[in-house]
N, C-alpha and C. Protein backbone atom coordinates (compact mmCIF):
# COMPACT_ATOMS: atom_id res chain seq x y z
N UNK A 1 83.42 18.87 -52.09
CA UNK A 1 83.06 19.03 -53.49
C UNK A 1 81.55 19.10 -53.62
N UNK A 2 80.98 20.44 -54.14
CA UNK A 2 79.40 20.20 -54.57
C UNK A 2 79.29 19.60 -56.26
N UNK A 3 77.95 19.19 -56.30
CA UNK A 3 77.91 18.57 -57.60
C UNK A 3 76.20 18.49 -57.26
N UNK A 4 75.69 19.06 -58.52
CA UNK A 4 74.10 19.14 -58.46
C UNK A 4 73.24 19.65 -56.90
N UNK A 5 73.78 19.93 -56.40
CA UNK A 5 73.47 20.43 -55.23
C UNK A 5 74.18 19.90 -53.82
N UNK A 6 74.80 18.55 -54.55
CA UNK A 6 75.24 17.89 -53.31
C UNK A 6 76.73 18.07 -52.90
N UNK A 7 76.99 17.41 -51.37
CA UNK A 7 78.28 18.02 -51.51
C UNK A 7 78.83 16.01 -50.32
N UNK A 8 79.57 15.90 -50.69
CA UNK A 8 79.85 15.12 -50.06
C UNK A 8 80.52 15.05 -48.54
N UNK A 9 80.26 13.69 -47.62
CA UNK A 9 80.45 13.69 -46.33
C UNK A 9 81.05 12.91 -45.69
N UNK A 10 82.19 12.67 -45.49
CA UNK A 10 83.01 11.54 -44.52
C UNK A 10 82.34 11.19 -43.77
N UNK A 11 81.64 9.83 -43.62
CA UNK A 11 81.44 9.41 -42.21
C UNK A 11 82.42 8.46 -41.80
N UNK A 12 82.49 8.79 -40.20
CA UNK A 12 83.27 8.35 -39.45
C UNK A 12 83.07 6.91 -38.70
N UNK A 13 82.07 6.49 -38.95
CA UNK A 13 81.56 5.40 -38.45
C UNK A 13 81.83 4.04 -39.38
N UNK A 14 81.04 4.61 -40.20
CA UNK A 14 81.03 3.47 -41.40
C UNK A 14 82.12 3.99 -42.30
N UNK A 15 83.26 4.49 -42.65
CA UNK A 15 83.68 4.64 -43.33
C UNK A 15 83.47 5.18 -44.73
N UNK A 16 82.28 5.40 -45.00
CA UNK A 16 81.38 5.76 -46.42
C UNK A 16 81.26 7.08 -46.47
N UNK A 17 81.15 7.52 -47.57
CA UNK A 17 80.61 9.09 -47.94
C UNK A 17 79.23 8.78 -48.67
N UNK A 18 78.19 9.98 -47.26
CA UNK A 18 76.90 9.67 -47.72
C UNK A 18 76.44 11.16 -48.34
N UNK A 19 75.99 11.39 -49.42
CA UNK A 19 75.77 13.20 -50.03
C UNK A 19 75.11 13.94 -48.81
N UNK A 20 74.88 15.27 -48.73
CA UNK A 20 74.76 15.95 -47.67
C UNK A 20 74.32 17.22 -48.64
N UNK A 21 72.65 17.42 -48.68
CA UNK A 21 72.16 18.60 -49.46
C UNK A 21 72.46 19.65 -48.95
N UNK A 22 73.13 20.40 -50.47
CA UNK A 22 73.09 22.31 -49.61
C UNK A 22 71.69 22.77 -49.08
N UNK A 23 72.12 23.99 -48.82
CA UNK A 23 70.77 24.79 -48.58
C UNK A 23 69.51 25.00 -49.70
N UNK A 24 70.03 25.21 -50.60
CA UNK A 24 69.24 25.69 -51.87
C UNK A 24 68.67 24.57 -52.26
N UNK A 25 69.57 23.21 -52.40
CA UNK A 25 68.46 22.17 -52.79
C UNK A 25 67.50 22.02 -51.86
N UNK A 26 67.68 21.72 -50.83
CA UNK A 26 67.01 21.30 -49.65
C UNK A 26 65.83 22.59 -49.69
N UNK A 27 65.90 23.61 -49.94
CA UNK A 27 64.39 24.49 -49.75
C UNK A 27 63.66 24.30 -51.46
N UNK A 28 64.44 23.90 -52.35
CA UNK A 28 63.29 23.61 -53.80
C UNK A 28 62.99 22.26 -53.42
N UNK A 29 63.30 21.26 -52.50
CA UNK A 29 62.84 20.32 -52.35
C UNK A 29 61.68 20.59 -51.48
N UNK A 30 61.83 21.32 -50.64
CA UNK A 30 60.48 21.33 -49.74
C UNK A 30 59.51 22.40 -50.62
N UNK A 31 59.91 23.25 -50.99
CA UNK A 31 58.62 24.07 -52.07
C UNK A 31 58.06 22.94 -53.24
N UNK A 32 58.79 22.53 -53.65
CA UNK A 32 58.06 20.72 -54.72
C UNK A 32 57.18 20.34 -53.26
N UNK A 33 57.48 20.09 -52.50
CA UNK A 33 56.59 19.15 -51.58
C UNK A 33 55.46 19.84 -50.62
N UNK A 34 55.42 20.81 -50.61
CA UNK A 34 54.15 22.06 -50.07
C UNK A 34 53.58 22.43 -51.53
N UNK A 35 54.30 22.44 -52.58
CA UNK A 35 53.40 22.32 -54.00
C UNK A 35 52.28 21.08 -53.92
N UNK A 36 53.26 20.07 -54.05
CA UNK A 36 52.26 18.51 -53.63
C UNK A 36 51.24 18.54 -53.16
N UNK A 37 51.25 19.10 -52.18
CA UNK A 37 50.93 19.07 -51.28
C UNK A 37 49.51 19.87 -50.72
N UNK A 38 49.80 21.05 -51.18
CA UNK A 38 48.66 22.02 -50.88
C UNK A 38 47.21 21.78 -51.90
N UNK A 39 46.39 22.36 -51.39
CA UNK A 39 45.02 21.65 -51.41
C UNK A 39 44.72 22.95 -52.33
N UNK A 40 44.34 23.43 -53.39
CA UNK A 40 43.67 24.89 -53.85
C UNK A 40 42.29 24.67 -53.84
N UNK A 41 41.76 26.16 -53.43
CA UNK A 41 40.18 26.35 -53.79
C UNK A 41 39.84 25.58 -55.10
N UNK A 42 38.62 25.53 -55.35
CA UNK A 42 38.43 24.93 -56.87
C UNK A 42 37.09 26.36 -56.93
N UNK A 43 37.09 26.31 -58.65
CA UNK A 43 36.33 27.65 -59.03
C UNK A 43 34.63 27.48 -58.47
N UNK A 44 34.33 28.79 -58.40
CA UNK A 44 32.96 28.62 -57.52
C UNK A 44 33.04 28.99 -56.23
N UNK A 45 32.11 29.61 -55.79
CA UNK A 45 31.54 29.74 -54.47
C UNK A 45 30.50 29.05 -53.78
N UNK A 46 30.46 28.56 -52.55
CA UNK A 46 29.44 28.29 -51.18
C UNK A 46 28.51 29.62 -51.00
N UNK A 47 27.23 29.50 -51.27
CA UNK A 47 26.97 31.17 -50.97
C UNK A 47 25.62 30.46 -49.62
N UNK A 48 26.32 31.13 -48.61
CA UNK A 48 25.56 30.84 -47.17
C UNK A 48 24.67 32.42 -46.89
N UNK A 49 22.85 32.45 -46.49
CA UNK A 49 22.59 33.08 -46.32
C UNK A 49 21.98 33.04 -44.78
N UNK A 50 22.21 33.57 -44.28
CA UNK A 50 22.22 33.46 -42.46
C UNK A 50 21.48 34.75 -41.55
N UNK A 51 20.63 34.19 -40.47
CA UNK A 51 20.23 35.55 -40.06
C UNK A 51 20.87 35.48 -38.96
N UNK A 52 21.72 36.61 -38.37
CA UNK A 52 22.89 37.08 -36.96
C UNK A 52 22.26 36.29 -35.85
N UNK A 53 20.77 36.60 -35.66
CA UNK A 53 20.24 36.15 -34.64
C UNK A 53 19.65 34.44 -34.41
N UNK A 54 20.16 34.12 -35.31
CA UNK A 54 20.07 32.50 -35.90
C UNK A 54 21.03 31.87 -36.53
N UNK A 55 22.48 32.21 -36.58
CA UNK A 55 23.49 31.88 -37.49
C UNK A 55 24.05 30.56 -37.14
N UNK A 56 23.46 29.75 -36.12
CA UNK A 56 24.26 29.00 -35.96
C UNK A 56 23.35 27.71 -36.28
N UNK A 57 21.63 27.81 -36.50
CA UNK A 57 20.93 27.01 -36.96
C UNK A 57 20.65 26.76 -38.74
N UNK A 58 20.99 28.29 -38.66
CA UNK A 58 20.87 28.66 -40.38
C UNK A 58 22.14 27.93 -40.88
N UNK A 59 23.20 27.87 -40.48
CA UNK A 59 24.28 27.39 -40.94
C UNK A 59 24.58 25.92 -40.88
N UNK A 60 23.93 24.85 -40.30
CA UNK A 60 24.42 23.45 -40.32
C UNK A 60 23.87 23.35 -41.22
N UNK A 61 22.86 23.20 -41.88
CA UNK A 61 21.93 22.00 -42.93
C UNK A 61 23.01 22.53 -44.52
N UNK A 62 23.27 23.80 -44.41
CA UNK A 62 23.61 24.35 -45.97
C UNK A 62 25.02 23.66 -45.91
N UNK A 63 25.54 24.44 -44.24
CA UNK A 63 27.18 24.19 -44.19
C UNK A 63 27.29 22.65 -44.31
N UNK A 64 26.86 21.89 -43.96
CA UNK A 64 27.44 20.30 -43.76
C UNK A 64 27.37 19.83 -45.51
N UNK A 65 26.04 20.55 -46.61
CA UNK A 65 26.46 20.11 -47.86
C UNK A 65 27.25 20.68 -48.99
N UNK A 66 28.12 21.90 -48.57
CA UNK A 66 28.68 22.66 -49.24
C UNK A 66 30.27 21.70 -49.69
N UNK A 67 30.81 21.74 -50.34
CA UNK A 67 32.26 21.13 -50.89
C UNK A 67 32.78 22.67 -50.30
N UNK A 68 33.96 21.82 -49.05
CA UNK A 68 34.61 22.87 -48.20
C UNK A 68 35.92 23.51 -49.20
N UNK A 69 35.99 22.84 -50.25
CA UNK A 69 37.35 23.75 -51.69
C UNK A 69 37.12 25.02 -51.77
N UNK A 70 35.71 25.01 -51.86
CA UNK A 70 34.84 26.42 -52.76
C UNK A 70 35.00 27.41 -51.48
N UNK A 71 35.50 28.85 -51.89
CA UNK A 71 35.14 29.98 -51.39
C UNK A 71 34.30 29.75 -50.52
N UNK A 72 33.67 30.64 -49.41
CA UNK A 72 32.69 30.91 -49.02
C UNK A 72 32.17 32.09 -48.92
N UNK A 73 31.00 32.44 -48.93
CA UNK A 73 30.73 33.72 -49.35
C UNK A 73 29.45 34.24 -48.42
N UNK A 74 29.56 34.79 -47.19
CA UNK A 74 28.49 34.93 -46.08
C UNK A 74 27.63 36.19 -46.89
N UNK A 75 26.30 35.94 -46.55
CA UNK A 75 25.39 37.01 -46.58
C UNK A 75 24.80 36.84 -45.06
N UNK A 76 25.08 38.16 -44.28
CA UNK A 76 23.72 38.38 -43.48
C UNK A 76 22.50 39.10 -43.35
N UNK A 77 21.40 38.39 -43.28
CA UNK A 77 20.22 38.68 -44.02
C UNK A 77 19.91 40.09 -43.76
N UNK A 78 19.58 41.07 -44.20
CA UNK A 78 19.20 42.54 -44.09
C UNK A 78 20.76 43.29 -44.06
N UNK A 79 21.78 42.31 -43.97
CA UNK A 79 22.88 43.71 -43.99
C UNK A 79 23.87 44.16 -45.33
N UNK A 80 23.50 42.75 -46.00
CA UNK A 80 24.32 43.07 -47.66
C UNK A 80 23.27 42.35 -48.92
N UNK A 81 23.36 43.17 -50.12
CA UNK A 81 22.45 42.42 -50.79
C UNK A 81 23.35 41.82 -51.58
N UNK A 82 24.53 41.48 -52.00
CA UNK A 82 25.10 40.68 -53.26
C UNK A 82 26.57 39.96 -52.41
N UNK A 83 26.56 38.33 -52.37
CA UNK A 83 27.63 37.82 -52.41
C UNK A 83 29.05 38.10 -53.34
N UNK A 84 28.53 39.38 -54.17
CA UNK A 84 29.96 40.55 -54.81
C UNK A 84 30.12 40.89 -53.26
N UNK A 85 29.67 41.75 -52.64
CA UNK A 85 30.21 42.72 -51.49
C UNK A 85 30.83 42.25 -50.38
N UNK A 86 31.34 40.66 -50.56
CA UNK A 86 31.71 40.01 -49.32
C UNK A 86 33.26 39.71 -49.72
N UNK A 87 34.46 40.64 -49.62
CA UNK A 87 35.34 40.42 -49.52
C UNK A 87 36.29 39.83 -48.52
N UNK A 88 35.44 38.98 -47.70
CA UNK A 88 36.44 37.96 -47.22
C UNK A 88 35.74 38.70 -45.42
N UNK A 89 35.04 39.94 -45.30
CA UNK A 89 34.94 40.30 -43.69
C UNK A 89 33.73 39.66 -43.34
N UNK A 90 32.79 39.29 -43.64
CA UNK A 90 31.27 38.41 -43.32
C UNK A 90 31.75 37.31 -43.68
N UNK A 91 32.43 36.82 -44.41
CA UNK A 91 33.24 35.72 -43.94
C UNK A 91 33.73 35.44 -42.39
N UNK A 92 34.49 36.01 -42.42
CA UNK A 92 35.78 36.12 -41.32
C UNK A 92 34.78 36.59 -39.66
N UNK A 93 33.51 37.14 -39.94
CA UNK A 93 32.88 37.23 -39.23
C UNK A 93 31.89 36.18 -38.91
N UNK A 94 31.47 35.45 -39.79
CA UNK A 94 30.74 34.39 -39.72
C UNK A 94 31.15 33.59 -39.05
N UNK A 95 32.45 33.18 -39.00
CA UNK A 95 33.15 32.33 -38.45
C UNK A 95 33.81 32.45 -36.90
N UNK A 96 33.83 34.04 -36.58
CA UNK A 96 33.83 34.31 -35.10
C UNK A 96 32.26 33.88 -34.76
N UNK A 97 31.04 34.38 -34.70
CA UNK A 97 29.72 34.80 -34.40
C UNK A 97 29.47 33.30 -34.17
N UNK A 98 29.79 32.09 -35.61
CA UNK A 98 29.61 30.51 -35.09
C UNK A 98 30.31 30.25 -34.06
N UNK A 99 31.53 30.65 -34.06
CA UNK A 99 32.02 29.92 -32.85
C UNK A 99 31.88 30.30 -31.76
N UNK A 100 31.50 31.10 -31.06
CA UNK A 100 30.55 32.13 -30.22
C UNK A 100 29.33 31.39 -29.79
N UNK A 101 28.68 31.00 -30.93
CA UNK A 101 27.32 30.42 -30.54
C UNK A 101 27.74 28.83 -30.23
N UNK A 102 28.94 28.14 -30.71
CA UNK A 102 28.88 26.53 -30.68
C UNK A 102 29.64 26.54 -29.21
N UNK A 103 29.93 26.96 -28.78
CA UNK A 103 30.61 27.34 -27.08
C UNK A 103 29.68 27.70 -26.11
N UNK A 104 28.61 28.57 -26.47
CA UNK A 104 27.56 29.13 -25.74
C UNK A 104 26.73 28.26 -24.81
N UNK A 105 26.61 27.99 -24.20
CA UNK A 105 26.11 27.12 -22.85
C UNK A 105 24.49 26.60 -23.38
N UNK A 106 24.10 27.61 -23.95
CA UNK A 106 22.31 27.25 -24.26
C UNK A 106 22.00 26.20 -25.41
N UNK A 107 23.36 26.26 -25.94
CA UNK A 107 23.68 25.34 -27.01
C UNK A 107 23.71 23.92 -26.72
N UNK A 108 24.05 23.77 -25.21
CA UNK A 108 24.40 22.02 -24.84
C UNK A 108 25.12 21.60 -25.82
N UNK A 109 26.13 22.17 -26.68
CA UNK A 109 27.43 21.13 -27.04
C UNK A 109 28.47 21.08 -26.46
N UNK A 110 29.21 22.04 -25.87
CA UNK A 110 30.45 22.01 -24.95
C UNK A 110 29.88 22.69 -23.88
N UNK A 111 30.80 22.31 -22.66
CA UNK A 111 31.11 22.76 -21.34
C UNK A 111 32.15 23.40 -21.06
N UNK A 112 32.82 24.37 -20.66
CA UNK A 112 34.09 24.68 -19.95
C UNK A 112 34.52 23.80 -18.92
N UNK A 113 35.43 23.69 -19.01
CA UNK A 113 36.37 22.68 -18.01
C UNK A 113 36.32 23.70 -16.26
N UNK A 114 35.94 23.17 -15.47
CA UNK A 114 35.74 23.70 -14.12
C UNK A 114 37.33 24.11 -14.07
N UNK A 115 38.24 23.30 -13.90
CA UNK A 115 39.75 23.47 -13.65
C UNK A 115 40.57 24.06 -14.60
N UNK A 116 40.04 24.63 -15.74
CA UNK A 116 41.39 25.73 -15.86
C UNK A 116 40.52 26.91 -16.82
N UNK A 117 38.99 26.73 -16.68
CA UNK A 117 38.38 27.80 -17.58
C UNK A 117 38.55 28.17 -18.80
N UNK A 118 39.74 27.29 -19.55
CA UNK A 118 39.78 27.68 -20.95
C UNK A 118 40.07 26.75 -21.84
N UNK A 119 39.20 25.11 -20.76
CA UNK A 119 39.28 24.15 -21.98
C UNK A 119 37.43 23.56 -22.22
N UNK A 120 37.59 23.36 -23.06
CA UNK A 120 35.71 22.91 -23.23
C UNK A 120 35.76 21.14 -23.20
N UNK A 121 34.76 20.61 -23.28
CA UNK A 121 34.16 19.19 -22.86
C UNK A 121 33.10 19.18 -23.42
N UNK A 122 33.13 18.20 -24.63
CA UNK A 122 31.52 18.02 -25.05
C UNK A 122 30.47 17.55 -23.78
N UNK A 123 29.57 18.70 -23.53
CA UNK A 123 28.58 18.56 -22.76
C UNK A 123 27.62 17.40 -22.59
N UNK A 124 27.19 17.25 -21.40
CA UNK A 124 26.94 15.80 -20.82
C UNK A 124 25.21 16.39 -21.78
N UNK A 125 25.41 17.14 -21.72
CA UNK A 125 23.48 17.55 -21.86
C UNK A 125 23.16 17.76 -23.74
N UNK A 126 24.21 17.24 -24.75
CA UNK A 126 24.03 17.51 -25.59
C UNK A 126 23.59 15.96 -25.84
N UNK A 127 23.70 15.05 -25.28
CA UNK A 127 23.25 13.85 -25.81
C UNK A 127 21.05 14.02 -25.55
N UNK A 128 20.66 15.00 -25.18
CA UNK A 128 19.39 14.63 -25.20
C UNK A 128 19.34 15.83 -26.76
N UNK A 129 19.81 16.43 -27.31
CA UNK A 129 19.89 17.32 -28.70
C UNK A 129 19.38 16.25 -29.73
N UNK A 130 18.26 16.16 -30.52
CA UNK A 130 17.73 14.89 -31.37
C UNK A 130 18.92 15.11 -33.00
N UNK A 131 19.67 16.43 -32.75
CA UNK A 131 20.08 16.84 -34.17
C UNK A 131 21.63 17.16 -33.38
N UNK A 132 21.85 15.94 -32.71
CA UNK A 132 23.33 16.25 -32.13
C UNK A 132 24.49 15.82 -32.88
N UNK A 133 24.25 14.33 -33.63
CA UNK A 133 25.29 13.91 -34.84
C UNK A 133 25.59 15.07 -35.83
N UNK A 134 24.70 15.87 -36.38
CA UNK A 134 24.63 16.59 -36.74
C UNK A 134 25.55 17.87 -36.51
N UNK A 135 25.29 18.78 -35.72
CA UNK A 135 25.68 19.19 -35.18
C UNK A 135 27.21 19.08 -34.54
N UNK A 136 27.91 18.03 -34.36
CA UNK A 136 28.93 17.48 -33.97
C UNK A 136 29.73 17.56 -35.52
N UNK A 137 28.81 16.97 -36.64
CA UNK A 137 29.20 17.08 -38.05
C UNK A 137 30.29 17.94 -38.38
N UNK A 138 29.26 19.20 -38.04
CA UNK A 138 29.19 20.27 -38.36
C UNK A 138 30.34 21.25 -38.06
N UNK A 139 30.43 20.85 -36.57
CA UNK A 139 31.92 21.15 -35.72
C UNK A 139 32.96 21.05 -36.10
N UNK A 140 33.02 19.78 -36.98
CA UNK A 140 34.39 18.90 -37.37
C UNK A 140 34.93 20.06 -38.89
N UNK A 141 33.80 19.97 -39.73
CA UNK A 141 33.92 20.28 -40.77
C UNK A 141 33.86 21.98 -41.08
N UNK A 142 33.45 22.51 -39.90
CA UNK A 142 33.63 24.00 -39.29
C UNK A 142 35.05 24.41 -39.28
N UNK A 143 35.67 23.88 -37.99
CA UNK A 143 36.81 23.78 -37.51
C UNK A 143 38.05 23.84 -39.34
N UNK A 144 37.76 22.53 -39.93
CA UNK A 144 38.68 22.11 -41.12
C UNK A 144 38.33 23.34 -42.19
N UNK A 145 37.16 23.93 -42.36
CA UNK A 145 37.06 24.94 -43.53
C UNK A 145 38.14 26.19 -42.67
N UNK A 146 37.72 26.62 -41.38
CA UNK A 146 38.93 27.63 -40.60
C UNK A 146 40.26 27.60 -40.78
N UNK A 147 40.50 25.85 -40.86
CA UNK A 147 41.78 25.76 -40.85
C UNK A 147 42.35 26.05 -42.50
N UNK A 148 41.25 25.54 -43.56
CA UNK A 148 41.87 25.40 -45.07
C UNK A 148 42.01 27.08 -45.63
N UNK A 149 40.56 27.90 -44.77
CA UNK A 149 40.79 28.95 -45.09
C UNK A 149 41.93 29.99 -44.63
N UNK A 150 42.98 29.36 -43.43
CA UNK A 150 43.59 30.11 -42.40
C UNK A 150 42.63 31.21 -41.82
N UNK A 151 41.63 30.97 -41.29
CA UNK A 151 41.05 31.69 -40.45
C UNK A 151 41.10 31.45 -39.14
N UNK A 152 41.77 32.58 -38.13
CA UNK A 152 42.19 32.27 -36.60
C UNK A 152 40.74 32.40 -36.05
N UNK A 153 40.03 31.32 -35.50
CA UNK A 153 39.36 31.39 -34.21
C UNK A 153 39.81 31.86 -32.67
N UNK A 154 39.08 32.94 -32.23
CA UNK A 154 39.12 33.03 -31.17
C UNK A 154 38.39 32.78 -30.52
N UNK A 155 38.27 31.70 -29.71
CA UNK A 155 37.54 30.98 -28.81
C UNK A 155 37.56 31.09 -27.57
């Protein structure tokens, strides 16, 4: 027998009938709870202005005080003049080109792993970096805007 979505269940153990959700309830229950749940942009943009050949110094001091809700909106310096013209690809590029540079060896924050070449190790040589907390910050809260924005890193 269903009734409000439920349908009832003999158990064999205990003797009791415990309800047993159909399908249909059971997926408006999980859309209520990814409703809950999900985080939305809030109105406004982050407007980051960055030069290619510096993007990864230009980007901690602004990136670490930006509220990661807001859009982000890349300018690179000499190649667009209005945070209008950034539909989401100087974005999406910004975010390869950083992670490019926070891997990069000259950087002293990660190492590649000798044994399987495709895991990193915060580098022994980033502890002499005077702006390494920083920097480490920066990583964390890098990483979490990629993830809120669904942007795939390829690393």
């Amino acid at each position: 027998n269903t009734h409000m979505g439920m349908c009832r269940s003999s158990s064999s153990q205990s003797g009791s009938s415990q309800p047993v959700l159909d399908v249909t309830t059971k997926m408006e229950a999980l859309r209520q709870i990814i409703s809950y749940n999900t985080v939305h942009f809030i109105e406004g943009a982050n407007k980051l202005n960055v030069r290619r050949n510096q993007v990864l110094i230009d980007s901690i001091e602004p990136f670490i005080k930006f509220n990661n809700k807001k859009e982000l909106k890349v300018l690179f310096e000499g190649e667009n003049k209005s945070a209008q013209s950034d539909a989401g690809g100087f974005s999406k590029e910004w975010f390869t080109c950083v992670a490019q540079e926070l891997l990069n060896p000259d950087n002293k924050l990660f190492t590649k792993c000798d044994a399987d070449k495709i895991s990193y190790f915060i580098s022994e040589d980033s502890e002499e970096e005077k702006d390494r907390d920083d920097k480490f910050f920066f990583v964390g809260l890098f990483m979490a805007k990629a993830i809120f924005d669904k942007i795939p890193l390829n690393l």
